[in-house]
Protein backbone atom coordinates (compact mmCIF):
# COMPACT_ATOMS: atom_id res chain seq x y z
CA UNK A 1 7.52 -4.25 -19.67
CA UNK A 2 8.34 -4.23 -15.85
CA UNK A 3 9.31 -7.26 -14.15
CA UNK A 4 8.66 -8.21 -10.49
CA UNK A 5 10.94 -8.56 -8.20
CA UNK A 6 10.83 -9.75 -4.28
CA UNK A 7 12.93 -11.40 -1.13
CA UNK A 8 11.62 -13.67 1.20
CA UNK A 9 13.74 -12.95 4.04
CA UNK A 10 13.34 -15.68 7.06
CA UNK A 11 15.30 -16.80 9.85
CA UNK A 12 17.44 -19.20 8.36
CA UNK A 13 16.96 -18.17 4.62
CA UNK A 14 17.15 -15.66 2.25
CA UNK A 15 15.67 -15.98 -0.78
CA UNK A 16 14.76 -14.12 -3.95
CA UNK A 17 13.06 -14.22 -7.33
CA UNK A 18 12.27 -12.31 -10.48
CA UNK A 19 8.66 -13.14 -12.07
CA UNK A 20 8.31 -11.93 -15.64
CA UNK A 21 4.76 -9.62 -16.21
CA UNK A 22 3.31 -13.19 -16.69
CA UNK A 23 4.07 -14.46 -13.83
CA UNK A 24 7.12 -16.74 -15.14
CA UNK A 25 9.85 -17.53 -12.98
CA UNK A 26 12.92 -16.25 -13.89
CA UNK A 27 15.36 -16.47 -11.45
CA UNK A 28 15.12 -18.12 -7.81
CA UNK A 29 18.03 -18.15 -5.45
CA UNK A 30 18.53 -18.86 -1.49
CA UNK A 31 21.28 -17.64 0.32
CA UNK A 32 21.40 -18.38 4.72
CA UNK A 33 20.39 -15.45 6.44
CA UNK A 34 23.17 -16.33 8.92
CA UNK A 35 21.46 -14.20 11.45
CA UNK A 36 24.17 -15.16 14.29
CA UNK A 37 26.57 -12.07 12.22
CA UNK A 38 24.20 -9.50 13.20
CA UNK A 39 21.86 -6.89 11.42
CA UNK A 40 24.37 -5.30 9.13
CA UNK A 41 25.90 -8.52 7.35
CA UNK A 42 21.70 -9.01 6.39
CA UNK A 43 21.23 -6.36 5.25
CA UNK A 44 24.82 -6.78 3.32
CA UNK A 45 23.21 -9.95 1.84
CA UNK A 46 19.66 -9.09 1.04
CA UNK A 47 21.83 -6.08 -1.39
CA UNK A 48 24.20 -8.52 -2.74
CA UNK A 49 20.95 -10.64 -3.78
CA UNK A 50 19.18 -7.93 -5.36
CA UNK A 51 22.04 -6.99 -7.10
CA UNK A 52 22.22 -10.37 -8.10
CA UNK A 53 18.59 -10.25 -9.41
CA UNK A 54 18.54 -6.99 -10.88
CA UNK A 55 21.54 -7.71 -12.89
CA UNK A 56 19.90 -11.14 -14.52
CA UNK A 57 17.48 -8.82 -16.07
CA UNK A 58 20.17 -6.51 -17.21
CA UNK A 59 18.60 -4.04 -15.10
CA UNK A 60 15.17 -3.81 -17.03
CA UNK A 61 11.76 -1.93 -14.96
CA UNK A 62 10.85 -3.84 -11.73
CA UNK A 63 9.26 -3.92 -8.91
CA UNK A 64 10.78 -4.72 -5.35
CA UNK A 65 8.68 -6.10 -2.36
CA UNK A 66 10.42 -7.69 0.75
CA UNK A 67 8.35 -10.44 3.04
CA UNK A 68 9.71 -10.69 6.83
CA UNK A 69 8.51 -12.14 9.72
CA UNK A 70 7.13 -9.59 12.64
CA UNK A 71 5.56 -5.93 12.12
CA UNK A 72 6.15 -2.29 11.51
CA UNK A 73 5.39 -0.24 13.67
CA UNK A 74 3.05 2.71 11.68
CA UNK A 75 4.62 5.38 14.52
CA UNK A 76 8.44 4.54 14.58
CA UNK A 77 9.16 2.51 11.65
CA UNK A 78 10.81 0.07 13.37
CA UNK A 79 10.99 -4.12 13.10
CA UNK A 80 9.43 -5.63 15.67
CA UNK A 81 8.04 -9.30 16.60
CA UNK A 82 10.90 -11.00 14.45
CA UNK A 83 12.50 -14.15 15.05
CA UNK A 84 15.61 -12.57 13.91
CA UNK A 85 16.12 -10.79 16.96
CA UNK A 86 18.80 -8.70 16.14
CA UNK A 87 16.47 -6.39 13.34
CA UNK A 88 14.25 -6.11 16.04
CA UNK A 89 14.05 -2.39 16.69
CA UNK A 90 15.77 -1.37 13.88
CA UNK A 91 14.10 0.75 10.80
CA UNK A 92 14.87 -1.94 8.28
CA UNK A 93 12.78 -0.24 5.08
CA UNK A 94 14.57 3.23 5.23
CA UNK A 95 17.97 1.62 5.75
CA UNK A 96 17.36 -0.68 2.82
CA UNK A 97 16.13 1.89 0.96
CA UNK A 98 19.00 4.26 1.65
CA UNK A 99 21.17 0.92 0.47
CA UNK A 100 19.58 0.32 -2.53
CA UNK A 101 18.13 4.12 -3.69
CA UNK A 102 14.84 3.15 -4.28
CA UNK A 103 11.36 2.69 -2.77
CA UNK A 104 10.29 -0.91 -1.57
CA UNK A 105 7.71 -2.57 -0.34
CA UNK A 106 8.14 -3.80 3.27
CA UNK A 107 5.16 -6.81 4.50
CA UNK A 108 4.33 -9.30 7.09
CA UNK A 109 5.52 -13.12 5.79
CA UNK A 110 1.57 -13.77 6.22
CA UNK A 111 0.81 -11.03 4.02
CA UNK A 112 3.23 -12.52 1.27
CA UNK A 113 1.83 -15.51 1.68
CA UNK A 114 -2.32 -14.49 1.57
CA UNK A 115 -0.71 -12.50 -1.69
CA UNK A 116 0.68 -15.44 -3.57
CA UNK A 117 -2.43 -18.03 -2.68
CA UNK A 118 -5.38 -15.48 -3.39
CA UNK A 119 -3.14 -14.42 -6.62
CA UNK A 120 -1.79 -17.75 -7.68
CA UNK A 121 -2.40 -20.25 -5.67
CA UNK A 122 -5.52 -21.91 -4.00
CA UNK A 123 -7.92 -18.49 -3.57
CA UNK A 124 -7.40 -17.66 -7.74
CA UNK A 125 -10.38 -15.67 -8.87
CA UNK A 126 -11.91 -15.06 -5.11
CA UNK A 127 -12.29 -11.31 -4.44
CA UNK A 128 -11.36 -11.63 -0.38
CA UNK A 129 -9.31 -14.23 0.43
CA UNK A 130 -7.37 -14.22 3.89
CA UNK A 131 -4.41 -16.38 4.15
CA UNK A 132 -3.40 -17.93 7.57
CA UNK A 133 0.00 -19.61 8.30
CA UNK A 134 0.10 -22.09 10.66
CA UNK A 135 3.49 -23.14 12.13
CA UNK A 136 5.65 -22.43 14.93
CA UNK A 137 3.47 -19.25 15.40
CA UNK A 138 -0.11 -18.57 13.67
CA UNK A 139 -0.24 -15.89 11.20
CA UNK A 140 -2.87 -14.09 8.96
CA UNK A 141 -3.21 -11.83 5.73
CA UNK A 142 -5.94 -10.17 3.99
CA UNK A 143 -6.17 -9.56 0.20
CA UNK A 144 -8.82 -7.31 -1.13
CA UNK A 145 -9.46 -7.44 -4.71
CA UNK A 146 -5.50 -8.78 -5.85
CA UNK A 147 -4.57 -5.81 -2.91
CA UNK A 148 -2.98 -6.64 0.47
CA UNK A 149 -5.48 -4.90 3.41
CA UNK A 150 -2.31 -3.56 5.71
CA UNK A 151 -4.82 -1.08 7.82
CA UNK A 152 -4.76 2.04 9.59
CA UNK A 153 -2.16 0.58 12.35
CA UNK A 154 -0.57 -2.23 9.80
CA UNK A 155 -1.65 -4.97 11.69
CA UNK A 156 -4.30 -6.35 9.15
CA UNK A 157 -4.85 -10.04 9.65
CA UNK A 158 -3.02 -10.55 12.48
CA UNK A 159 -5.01 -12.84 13.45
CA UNK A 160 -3.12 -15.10 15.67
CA UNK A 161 -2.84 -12.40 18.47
CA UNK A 162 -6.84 -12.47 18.92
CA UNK A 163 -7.38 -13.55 22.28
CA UNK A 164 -9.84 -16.86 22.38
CA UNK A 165 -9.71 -17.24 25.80
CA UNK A 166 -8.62 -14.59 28.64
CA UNK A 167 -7.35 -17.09 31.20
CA UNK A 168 -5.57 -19.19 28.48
CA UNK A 169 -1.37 -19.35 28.10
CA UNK A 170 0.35 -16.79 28.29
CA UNK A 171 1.45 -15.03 24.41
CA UNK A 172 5.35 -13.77 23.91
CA UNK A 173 3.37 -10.57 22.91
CA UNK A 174 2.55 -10.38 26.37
CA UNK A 175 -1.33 -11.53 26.45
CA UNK A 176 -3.17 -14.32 27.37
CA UNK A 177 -4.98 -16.81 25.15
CA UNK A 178 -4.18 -15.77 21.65
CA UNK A 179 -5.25 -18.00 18.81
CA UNK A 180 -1.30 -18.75 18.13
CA UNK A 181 -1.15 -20.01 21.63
CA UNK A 182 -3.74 -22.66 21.01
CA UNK A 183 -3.69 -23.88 17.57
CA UNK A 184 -0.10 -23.00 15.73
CA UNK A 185 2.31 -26.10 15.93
CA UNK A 186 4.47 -24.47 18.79
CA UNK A 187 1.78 -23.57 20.82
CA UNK A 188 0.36 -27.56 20.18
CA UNK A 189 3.13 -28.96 21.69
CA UNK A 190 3.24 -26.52 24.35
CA UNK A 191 -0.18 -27.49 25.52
CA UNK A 192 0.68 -31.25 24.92
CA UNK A 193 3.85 -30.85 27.29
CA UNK A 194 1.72 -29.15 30.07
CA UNK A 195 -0.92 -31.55 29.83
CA UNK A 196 1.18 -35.01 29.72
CA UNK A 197 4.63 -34.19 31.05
CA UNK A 198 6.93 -35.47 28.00
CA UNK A 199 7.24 -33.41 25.05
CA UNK A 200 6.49 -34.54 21.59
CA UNK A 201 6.33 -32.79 18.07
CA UNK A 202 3.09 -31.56 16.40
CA UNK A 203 4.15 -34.19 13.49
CA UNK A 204 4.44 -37.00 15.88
CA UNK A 205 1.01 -35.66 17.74
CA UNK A 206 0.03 -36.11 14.25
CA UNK A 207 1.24 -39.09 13.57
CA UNK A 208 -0.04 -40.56 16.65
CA UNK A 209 -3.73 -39.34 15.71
CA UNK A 210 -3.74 -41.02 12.15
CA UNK A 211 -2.61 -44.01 13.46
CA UNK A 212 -6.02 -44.19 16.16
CA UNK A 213 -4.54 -43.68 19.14
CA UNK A 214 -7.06 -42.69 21.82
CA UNK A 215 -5.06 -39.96 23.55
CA UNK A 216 -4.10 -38.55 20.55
CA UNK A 217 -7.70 -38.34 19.46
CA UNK A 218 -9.16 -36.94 23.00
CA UNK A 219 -6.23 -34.44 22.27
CA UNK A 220 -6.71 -33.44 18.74
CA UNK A 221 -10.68 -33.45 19.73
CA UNK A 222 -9.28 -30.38 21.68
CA UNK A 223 -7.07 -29.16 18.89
CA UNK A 224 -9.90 -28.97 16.37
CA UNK A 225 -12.63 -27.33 18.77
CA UNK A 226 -10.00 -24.17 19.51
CA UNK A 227 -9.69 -24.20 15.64
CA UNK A 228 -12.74 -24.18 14.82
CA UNK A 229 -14.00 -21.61 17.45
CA UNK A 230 -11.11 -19.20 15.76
CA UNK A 231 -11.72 -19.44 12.40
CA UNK A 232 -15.37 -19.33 12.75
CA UNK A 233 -14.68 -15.69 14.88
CA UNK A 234 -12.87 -14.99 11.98
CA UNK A 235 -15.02 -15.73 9.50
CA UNK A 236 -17.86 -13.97 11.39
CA UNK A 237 -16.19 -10.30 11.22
CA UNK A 238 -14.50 -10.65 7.31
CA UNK A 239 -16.76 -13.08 5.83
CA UNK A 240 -13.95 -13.81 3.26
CA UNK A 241 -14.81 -15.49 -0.06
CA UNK A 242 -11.72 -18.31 0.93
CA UNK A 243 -9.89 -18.86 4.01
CA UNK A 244 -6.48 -20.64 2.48
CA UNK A 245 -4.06 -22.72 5.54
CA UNK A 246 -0.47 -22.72 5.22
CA UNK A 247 2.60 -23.86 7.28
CA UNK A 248 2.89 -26.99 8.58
CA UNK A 249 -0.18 -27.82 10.54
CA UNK A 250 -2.13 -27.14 7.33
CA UNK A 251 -0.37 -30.60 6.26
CA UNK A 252 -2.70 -32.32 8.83
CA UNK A 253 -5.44 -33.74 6.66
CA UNK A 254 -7.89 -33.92 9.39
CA UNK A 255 -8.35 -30.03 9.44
CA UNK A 256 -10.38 -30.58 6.61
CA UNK A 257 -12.98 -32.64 7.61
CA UNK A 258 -12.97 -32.56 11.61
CA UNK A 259 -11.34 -29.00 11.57
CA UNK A 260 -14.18 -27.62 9.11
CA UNK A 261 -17.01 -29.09 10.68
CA UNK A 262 -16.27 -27.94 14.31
CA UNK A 263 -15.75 -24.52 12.75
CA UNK A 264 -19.17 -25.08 10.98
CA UNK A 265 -20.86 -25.53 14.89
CA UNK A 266 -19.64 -22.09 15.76
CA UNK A 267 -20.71 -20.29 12.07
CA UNK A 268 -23.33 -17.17 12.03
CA UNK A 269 -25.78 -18.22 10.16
CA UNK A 270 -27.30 -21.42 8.77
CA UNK A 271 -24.42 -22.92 6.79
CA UNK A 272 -20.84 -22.60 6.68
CA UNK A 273 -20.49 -21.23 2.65
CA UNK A 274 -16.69 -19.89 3.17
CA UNK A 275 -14.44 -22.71 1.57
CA UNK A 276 -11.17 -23.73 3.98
CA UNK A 277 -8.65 -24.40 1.98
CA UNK A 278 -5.15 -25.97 1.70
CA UNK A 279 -2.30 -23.68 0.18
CA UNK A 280 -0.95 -24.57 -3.29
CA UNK A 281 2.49 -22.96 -3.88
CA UNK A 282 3.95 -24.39 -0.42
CA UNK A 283 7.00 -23.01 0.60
CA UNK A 284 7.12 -20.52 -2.62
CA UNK A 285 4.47 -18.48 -1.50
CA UNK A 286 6.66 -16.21 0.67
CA UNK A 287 9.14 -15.01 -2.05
CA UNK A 288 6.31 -15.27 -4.93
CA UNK A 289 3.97 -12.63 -2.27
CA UNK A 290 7.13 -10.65 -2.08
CA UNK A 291 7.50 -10.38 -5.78
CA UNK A 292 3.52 -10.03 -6.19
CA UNK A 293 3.86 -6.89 -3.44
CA UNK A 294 6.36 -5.08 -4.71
CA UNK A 295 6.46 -1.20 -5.43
């Protein structure tokens, strides 16, 4: 019997959990990443958690799979595109690995994610489901058959660094016009600041828009056309079986209905088949992708 075993590790927490070969919770735990101490005191903590969950089942057959904001580079190894800046450039799988003295499974937060909804959440029993994330930044994963698609260069799904527009904002990766920029909460309020002057949170944007009023609407009319154009590209090179929203512009009801059908203008084809979906584990599908990845 071999239990599964994974760490969410984000910028303010780290958490963990141990699924039985059912899928059962076992044990759950979040610790704060305190990411002010530096790299080493993280990596300190992500071992004192495992040790933690290893040791509640008495050290039984498991698997290990970490999710982490940013990528991997598939040449040096190293972290990059974190919000924790300081394991930026550093090899973070082989030094946990030499830590710990065993193998793990390193992914993209939006991979965990795509893994937990496609496995156990909203895309259950779809063969190709990809999973988007949709909150300060704009994320994506792809899951193949109950299988995370990584690809050749390990930047499978990454779709919120497809440019939708050349002359659009500028990206912190350093381009112009990438999907994140336009339609992830941050880059919302972003484009909300520039175009009124005052700055205002995607939940009171929001907020202003279910309540009718007209500048929020002529806004969000804006919002929901760079959506749709996106997930319709999307849509057009995987045709996945779902497309499942997380984060917390996937809370905003009217991606659904006004969302869907602008995407369903820009479709290939006659009809727009590929169900959008909202997530269904919330914040646990991080550290359940993590255990669901795991080596």
């Amino acid at each position: 019997m071999t239990y599964r075993t994974g760490i969410d590790l984000g910028g303010t927490k780290i958490e963990g959990i141990v699924l039985d070969p059912d899928g059962k919770e076992l044990f759950r735990k979040r610790i704060p990443t305190d990411r002010e101490r530096g790299y080493e005191p993280i990596l300190d903590s992500i071992e004192e958690l495992y040790e933690e969950m290893v040791d509640s089942i008495d050290g039984a057959e498991h698997t290990f799979g970490i999710g982490t904001p940013g990528a991997v580079s598939s040449l040096t190894g190293l972290l990059s595109l974190s919000n924790t800046v300081c394991m930026n450039g550093k090899p973070l799988k082989k030094d946990l690995e030499a830590r710990l003295g065993r193998k793990i499974e390193l992914q993209n937060d939006a991979n965990c994610f795509a893994m937990a909804e496609a496995t156990m959440g909203a895309g259950r029993g779809k063969r190709l489901v990809f999973g988007v994330i949709m909150g300060t930044g704009c994320g994506g994963g792809i899951v193949d058959e109950g299988k995370v698609v990584s690809g050749l260069n390990l930047r499978g799904g990454e779709w919120g660094h497809m440019s939708i527009d050349p002359n659009g904002p500028r990206c912190f990766c350093g381009r112009r016009g990438c999907v994140e920029t336009f339609i992830s909460g941050g880059g919302v309020e972003k484009r909300y600041e520039r175009q009124f002057g005052e700055r205002r949170s995607f939940k009171n944007v929001q907020a202003d828009y279910e309540a009718g009023d007209p500048k929020a609407i002529a806004f969000c009319d804006v919002f929901f056309r760079d959506f749709g154009r996106a997930v319709a590209n999307l849509i057009t090179v995987l045709d996945p079986d779902a497309v499942v929203l997380g984060g917390g512009v996937s809370r905003f009801n009217a991606i659904y209905t006004r969302g869907v059908e602008e995407v369903a203008k820009r479709i290939l084809g006659d009809e727009l088949r590929t169900p959008i979906m909202k997530h269904e584990l919330g914040d646990s599908a991080g550290v359940i992708g993590a255990a669901l990845i795991g080596i």
